[in-house]
C-alpha atoms as a PDB file:
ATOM      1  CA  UNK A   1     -21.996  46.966  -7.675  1.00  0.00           C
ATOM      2  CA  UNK A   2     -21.441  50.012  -5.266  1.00  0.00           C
ATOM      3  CA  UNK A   3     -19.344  48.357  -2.721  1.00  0.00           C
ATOM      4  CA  UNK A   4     -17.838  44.824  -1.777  1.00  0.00           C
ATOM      5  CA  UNK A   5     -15.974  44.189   1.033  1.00  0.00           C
ATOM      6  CA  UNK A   6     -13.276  41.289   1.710  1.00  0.00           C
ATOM      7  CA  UNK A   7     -12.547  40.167   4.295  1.00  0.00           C
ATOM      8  CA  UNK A   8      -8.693  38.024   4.575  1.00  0.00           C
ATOM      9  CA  UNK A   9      -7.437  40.111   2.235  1.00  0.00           C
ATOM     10  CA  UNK A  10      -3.705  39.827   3.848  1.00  0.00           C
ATOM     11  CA  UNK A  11      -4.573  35.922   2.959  1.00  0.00           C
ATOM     12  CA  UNK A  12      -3.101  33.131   0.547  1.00  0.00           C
ATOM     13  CA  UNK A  13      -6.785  33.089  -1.129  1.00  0.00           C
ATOM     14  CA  UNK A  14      -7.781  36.529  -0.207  1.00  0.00           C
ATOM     15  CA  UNK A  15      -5.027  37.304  -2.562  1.00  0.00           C
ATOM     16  CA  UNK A  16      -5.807  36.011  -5.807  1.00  0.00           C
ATOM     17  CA  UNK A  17      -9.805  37.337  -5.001  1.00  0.00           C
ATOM     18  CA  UNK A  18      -8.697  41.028  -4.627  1.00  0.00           C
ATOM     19  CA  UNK A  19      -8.108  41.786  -8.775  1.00  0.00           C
ATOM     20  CA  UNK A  20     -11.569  40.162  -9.638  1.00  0.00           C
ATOM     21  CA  UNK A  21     -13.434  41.473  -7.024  1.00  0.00           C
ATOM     22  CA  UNK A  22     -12.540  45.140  -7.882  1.00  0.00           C
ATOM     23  CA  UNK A  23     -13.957  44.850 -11.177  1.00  0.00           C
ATOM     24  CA  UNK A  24     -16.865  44.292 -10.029  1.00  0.00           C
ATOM     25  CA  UNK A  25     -17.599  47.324  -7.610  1.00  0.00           C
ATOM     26  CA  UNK A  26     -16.772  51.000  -7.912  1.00  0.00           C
ATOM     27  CA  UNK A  27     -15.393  50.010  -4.325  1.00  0.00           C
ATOM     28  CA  UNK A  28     -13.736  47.645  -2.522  1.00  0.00           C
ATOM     29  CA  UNK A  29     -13.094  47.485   1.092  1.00  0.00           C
ATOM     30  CA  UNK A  30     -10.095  44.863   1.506  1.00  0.00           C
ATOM     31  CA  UNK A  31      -9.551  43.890   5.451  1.00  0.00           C
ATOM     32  CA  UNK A  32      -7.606  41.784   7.610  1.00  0.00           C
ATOM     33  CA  UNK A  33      -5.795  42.115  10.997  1.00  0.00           C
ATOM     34  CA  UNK A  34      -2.498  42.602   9.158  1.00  0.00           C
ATOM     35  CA  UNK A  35      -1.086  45.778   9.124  1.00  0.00           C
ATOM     36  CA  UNK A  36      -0.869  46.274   5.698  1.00  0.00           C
ATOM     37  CA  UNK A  37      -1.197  44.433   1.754  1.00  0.00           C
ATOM     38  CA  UNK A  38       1.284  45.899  -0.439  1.00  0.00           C
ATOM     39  CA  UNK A  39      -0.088  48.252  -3.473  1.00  0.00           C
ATOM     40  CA  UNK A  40      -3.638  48.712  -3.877  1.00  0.00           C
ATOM     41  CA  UNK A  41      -5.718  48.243  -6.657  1.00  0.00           C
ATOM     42  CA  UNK A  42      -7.995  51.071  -8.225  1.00  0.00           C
ATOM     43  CA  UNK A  43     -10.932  51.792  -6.338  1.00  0.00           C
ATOM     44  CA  UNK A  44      -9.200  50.066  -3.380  1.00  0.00           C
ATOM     45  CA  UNK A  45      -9.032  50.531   0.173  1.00  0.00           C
ATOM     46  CA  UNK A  46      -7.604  49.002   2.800  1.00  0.00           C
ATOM     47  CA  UNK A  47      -8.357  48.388   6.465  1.00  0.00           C
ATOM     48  CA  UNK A  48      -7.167  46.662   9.249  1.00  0.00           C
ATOM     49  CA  UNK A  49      -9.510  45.013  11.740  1.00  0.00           C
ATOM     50  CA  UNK A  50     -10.310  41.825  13.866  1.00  0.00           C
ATOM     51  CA  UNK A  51     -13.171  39.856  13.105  1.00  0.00           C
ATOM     52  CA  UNK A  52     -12.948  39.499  16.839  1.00  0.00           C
ATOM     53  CA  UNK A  53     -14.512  42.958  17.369  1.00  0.00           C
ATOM     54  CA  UNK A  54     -17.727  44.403  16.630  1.00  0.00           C
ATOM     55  CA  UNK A  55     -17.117  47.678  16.810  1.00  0.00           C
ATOM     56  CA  UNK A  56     -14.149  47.159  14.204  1.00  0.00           C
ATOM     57  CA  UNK A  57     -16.080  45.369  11.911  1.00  0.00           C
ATOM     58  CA  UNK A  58     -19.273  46.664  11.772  1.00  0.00           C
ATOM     59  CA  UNK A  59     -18.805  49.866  10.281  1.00  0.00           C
ATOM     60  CA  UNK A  60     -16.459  48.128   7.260  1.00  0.00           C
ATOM     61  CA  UNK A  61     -19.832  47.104   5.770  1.00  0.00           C
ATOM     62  CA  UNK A  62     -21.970  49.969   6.144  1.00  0.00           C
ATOM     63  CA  UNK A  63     -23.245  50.711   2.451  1.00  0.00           C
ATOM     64  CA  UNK A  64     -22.000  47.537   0.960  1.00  0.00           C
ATOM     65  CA  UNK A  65     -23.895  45.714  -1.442  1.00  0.00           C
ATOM     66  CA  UNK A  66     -21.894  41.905  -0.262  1.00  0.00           C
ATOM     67  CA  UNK A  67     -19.708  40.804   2.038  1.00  0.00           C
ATOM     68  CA  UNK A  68     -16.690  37.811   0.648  1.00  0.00           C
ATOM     69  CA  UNK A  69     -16.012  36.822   3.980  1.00  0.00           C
ATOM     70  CA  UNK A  70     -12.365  34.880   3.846  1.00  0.00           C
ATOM     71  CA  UNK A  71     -10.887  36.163   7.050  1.00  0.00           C
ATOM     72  CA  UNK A  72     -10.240  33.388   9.515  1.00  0.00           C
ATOM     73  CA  UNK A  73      -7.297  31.128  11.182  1.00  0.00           C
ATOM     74  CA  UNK A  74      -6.990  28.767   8.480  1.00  0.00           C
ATOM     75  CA  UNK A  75      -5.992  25.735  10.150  1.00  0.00           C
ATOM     76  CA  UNK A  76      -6.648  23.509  13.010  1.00  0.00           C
ATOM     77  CA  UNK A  77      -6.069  24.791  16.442  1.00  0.00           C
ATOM     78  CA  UNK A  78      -7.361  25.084  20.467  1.00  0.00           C
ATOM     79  CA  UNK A  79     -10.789  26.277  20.467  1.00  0.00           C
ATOM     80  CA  UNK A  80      -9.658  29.140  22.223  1.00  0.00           C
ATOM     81  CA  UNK A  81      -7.626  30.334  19.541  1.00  0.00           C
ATOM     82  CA  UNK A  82     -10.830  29.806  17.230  1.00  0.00           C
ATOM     83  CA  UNK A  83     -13.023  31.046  19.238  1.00  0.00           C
ATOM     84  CA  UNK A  84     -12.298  35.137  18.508  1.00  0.00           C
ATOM     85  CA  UNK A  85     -11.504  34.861  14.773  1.00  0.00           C
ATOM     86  CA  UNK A  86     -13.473  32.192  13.558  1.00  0.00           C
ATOM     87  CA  UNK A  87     -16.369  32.047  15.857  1.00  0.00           C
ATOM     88  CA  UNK A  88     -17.394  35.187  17.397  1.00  0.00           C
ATOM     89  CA  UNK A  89     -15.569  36.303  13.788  1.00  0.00           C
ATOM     90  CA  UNK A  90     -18.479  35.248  11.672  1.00  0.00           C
ATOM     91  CA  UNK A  91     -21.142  36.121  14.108  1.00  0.00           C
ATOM     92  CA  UNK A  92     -20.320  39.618  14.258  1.00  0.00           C
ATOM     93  CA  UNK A  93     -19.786  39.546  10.322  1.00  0.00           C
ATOM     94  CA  UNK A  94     -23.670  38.154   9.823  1.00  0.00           C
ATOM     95  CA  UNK A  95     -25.052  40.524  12.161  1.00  0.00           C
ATOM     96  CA  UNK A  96     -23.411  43.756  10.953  1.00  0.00           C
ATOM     97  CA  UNK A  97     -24.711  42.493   7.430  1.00  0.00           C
ATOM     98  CA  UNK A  98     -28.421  42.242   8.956  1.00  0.00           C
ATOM     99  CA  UNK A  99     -27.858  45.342  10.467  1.00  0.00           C
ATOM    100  CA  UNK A 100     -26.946  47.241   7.737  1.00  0.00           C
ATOM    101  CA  UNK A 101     -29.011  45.890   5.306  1.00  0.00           C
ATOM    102  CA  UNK A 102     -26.036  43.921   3.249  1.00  0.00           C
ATOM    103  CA  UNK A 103     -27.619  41.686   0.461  1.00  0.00           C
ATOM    104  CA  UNK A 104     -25.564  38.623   0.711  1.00  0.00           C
ATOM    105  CA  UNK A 105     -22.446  37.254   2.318  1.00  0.00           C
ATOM    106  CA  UNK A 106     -20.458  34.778   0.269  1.00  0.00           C
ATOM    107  CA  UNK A 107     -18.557  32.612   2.892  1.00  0.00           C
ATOM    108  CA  UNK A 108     -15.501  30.319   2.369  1.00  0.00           C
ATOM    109  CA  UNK A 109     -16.669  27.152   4.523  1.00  0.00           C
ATOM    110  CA  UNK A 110     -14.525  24.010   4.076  1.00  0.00           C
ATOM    111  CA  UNK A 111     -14.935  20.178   3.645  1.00  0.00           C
ATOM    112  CA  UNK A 112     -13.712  19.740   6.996  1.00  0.00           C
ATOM    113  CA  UNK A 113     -17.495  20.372   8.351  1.00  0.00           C
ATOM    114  CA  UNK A 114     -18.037  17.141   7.007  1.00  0.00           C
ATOM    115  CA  UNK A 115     -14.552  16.075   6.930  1.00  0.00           C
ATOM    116  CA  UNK A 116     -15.357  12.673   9.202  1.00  0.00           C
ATOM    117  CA  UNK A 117     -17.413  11.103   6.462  1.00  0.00           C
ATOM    118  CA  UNK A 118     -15.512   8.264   4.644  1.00  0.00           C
ATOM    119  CA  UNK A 119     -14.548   9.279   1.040  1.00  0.00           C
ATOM    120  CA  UNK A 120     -16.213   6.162   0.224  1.00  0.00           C
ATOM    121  CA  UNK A 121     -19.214   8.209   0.199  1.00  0.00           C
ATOM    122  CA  UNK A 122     -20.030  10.664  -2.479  1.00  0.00           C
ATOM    123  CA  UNK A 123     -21.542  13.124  -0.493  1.00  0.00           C
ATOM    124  CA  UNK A 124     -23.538  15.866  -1.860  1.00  0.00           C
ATOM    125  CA  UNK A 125     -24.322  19.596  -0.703  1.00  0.00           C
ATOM    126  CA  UNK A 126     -27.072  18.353   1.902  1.00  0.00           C
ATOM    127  CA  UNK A 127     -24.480  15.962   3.838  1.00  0.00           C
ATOM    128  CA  UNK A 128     -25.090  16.465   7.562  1.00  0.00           C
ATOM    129  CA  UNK A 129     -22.388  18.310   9.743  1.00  0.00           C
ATOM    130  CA  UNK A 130     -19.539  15.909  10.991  1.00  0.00           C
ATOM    131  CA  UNK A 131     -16.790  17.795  11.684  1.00  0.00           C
ATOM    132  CA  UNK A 132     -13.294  16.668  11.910  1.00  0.00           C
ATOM    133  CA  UNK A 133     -11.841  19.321  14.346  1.00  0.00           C
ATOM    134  CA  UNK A 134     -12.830  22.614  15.689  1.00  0.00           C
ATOM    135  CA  UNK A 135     -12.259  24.004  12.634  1.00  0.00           C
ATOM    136  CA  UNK A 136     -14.490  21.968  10.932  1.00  0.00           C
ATOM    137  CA  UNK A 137     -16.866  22.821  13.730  1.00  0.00           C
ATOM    138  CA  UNK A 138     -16.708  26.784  12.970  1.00  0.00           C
ATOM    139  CA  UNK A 139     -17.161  25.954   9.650  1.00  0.00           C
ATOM    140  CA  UNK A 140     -20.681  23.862  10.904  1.00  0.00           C
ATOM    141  CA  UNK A 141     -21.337  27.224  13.230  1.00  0.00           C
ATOM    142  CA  UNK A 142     -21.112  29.653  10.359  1.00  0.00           C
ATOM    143  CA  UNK A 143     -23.139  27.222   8.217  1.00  0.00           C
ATOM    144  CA  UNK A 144     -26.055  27.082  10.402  1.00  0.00           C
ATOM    145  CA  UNK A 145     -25.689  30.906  11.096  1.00  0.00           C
ATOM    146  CA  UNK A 146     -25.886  31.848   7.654  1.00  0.00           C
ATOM    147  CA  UNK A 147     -29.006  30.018   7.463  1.00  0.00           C
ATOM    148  CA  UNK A 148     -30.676  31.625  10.545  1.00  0.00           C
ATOM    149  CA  UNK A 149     -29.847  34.939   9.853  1.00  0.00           C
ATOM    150  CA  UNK A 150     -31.817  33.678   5.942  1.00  0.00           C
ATOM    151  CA  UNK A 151     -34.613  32.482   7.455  1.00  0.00           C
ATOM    152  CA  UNK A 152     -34.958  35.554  10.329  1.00  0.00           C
ATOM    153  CA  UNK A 153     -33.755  38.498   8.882  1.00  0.00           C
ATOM    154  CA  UNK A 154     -33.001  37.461   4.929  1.00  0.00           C
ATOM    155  CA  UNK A 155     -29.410  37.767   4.764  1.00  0.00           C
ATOM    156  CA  UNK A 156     -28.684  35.982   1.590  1.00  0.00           C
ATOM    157  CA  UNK A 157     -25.571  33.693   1.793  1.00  0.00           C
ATOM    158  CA  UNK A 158     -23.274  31.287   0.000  1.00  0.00           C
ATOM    159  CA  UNK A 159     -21.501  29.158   1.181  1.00  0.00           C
ATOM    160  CA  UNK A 160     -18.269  27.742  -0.147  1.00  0.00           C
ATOM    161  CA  UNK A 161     -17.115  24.064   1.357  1.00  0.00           C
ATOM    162  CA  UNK A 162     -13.395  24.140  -0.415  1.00  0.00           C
ATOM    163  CA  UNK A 163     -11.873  21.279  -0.288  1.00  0.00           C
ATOM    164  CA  UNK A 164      -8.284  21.967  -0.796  1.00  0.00           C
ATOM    165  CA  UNK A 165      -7.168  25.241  -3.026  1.00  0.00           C
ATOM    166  CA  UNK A 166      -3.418  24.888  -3.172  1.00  0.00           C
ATOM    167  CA  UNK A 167      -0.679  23.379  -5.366  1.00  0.00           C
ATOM    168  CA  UNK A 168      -1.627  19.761  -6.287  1.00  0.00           C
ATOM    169  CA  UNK A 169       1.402  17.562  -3.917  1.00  0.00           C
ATOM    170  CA  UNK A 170      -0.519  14.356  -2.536  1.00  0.00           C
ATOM    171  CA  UNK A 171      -2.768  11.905  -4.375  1.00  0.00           C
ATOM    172  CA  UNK A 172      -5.849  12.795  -2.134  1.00  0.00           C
ATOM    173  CA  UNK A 173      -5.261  16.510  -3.925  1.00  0.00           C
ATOM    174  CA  UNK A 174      -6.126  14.639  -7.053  1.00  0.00           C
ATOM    175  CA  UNK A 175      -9.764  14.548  -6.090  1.00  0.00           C
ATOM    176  CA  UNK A 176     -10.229  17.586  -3.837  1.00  0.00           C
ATOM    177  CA  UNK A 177      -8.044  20.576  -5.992  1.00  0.00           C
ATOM    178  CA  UNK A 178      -9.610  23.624  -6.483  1.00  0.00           C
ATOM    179  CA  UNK A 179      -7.708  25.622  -8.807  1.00  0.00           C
ATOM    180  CA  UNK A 180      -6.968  29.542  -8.290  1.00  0.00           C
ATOM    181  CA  UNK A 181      -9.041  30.194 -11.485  1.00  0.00           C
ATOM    182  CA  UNK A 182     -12.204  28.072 -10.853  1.00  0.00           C
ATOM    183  CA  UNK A 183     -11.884  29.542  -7.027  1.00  0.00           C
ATOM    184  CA  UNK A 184     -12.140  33.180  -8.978  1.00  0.00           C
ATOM    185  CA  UNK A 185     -14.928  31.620 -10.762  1.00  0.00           C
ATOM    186  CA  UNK A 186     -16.751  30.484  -8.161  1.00  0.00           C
ATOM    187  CA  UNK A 187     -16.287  33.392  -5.924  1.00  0.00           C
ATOM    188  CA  UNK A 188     -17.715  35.878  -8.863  1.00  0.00           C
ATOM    189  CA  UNK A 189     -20.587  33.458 -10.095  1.00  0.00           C
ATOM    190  CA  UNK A 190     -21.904  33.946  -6.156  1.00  0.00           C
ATOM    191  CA  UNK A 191     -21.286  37.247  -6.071  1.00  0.00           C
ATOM    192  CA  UNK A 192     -23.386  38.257  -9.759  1.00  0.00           C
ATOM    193  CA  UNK A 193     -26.061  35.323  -9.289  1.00  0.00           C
ATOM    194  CA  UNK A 194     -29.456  37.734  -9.202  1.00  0.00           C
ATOM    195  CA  UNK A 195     -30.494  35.373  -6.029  1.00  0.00           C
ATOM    196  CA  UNK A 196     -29.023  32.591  -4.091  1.00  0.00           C
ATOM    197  CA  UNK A 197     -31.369  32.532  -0.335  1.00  0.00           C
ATOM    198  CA  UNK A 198     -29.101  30.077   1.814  1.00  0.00           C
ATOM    199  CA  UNK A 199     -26.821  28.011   0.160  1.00  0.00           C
ATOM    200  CA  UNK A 200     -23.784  25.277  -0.301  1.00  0.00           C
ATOM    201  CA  UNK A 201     -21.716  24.183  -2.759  1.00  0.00           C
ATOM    202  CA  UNK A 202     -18.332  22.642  -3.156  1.00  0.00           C
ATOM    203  CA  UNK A 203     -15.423  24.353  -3.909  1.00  0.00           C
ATOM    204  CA  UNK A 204     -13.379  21.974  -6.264  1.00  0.00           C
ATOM    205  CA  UNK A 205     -12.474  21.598  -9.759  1.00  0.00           C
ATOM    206  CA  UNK A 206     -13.623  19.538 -12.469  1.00  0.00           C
ATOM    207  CA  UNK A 207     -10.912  16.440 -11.384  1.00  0.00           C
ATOM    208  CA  UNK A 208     -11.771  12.964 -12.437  1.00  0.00           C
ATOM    209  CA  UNK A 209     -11.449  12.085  -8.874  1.00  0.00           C
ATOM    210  CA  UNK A 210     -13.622  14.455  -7.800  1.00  0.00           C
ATOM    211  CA  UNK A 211     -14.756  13.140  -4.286  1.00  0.00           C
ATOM    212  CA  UNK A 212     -18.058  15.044  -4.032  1.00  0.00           C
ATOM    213  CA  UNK A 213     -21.583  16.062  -5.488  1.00  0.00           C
ATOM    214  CA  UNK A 214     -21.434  18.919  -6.604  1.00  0.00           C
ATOM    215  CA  UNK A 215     -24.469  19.228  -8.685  1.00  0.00           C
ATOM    216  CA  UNK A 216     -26.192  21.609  -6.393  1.00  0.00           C
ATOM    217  CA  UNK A 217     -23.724  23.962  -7.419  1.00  0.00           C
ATOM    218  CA  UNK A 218     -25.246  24.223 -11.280  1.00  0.00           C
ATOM    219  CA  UNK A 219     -27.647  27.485 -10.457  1.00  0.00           C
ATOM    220  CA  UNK A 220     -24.566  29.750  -9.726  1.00  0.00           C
ATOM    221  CA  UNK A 221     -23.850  29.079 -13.535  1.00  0.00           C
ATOM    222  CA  UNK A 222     -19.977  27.357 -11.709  1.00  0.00           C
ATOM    223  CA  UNK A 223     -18.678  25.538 -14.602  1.00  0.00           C
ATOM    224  CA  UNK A 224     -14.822  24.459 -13.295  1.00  0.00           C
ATOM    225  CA  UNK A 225     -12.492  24.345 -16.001  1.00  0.00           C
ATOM    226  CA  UNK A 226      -9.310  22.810 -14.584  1.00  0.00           C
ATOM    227  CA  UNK A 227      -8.490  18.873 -14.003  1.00  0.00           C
ATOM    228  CA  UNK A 228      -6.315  17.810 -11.263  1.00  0.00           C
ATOM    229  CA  UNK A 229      -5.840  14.635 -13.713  1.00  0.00           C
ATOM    230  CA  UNK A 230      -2.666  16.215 -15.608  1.00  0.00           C
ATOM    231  CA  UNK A 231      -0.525  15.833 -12.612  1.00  0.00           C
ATOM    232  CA  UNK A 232      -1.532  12.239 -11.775  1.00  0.00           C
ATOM    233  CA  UNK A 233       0.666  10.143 -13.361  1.00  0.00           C
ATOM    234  CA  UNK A 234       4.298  12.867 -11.774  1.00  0.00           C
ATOM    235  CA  UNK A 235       2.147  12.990  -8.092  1.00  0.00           C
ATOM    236  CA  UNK A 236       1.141   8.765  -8.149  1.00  0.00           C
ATOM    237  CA  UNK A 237       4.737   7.902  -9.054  1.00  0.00           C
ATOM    238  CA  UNK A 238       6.242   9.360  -5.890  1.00  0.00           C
ATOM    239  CA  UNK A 239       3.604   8.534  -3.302  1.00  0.00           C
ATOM    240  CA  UNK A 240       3.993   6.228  -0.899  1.00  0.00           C
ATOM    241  CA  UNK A 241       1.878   3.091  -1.143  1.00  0.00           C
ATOM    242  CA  UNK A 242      -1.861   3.730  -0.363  1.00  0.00           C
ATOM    243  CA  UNK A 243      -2.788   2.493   3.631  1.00  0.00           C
ATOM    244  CA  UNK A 244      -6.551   1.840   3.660  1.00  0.00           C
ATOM    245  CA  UNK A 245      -5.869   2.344   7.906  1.00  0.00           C
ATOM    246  CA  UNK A 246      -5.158   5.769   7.273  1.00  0.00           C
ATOM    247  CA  UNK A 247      -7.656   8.258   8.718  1.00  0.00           C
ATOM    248  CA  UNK A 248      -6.222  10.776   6.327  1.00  0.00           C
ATOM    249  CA  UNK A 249      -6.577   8.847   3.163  1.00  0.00           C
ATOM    250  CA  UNK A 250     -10.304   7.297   4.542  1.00  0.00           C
ATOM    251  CA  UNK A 251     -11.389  10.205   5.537  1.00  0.00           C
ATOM    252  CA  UNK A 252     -12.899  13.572   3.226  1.00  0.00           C
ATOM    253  CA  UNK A 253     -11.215  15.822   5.824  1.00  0.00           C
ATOM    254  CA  UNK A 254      -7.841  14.128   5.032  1.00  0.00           C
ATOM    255  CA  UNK A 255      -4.811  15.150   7.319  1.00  0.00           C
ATOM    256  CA  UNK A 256      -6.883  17.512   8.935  1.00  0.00           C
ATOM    257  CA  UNK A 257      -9.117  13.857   9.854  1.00  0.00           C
ATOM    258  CA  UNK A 258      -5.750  12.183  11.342  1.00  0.00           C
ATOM    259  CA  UNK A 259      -4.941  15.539  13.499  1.00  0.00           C
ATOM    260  CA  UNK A 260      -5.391  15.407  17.055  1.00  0.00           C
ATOM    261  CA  UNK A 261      -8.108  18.184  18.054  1.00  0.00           C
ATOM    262  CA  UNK A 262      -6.508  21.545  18.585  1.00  0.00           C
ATOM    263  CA  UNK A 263      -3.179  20.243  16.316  1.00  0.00           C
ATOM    264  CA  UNK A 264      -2.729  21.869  13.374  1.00  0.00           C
ATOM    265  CA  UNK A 265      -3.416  20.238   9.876  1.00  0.00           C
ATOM    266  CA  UNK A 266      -1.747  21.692   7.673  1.00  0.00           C
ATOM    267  CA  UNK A 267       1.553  20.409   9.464  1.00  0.00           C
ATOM    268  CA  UNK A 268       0.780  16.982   8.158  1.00  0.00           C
ATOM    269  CA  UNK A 269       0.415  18.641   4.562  1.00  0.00           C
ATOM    270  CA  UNK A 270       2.476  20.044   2.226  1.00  0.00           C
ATOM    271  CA  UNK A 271       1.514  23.602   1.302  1.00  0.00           C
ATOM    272  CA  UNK A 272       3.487  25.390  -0.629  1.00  0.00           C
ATOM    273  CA  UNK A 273       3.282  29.527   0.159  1.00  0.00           C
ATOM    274  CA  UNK A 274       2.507  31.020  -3.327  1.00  0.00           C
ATOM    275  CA  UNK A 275       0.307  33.879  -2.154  1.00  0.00           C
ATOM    276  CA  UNK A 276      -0.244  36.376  -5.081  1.00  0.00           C
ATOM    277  CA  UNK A 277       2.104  39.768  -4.769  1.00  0.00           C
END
């Protein structure tokens, strides 16, 4: 390809995506509103923006071939903190894609835009919206967008509901890990599949637990390879005894599920910091 961009560069995940992504363009335009991202790879450049603004972003994707579109508060918080990043964010993403004729945007969604259905159902990539936060909610927003700007303009997009892409520490982790390496898989297999139109799929490995239907996911050619399994027996040991009350262990959101709205998630979980450098 000619040119990618990525956007959340400066990010936990935007980090492991950078290396993969340049080898597949002759350029990549990393971006984030940090002020800078440490060495850069060949064919490289950085540039920092807000998703906030328009006039910042747009021009970041004129000539590009795809958009990876990572950049976003990653956590639960006041809808006015959302509403610039993660909102108006991903609308001004979509239409400087239409506007400059971008192919596809590849988008990391989340569970948590379905994160209030009970675990006890295997839901697939056609599970309606049910948010657990406004989070979740942007997540729904850029969802539906994605497929508007399909239908109306044909903007191709996927869309990637991860479920939890961090070191495996809690027994709901079991079920909902997505590995670094099958998140670099999944991220390339949307980027190099010929055609996608508007679509879902789950971002999670290939963990007995596995919470989710996934099967939609087959065209992409997304064939996980890790197994949250091998930590099971160290993780199960040390947990607390399961409480069936829970809204974080009933719930696919999980912690985020138990959060009040606007209070972070992630401060119920434990996430350990091992961005790439």
């Amino acid at each position: 390809m000619k040119k990618l961009v990525l956007t959340g560069a400066a990010g936990r995940l935007g980090s492991y995506l950078r290396e993969p992504l340049s080898r597949m363009c002759d350029e990549l335009v990393s971006t984030d509103i940090a002020p800078e991202i440490g060495t850069l790879l060949p064919g490289e450049t950085f540039r920092t923006a807000d998703l906030a603004s328009f006039e910042q972003i747009a021009p970041l994707l004129e000539g590009a071939d795809m958009v990876v579109h990572f950049g976003a508060i990653s956590d639960e918080a006041p809808f006015e903190d959302l509403l610039g990043p993660n909102f108006i964010g991903a609308y001004n993403i979509w239409e400087a894609a239409r506007r400059h004729r971008v192919r596809r945007v590849v988008y990391a969604s989340s569970i948590h835009a379905v994160g209030m259905h009970p675990k006890s159902d295997a839901i697939g990539i056609d599970a309606a919206h049910r948010p657990d936060g406004f989070y979740g909610l942007a997540k729904c927003f850029a969802e539906d967008l994605g497929r508007m700007y399909w239908d109306k303009s044909g903007v191709e997009s996927v869309h990637l509901r991860i479920l939890s892409c961090a070191q495996v520490t809690s027994p709901r982790a079991l079920g909902s890990w997505l590995s670094y390496d099958d998140l670099i898989q999944l991220v390339t297999r949307a980027v190099d599949t010929p055609t996608t139109g508007f679509s879902i799929v789950y971002g999670v490995s290939a963990n007995d637990r596995v919470p989710v239907d996934n099967s939609g996911a087959g065209f992409l050619g997304y064939r996980p390879k890790d197994n949250a399994e091998v930590y099971a027996e160290d993780i199960l040991a040390k947990a607390p005894p399961a409480d069936p009350t829970d809204p974080a262990q009933i719930y696919h959101g999980g912690p985020f599920a138990k959060a009040p709205l606007g209070k972070s998630g992630k401060a119920l979980m434990n996430i350990p910091d091992d961005k790439k450098t």
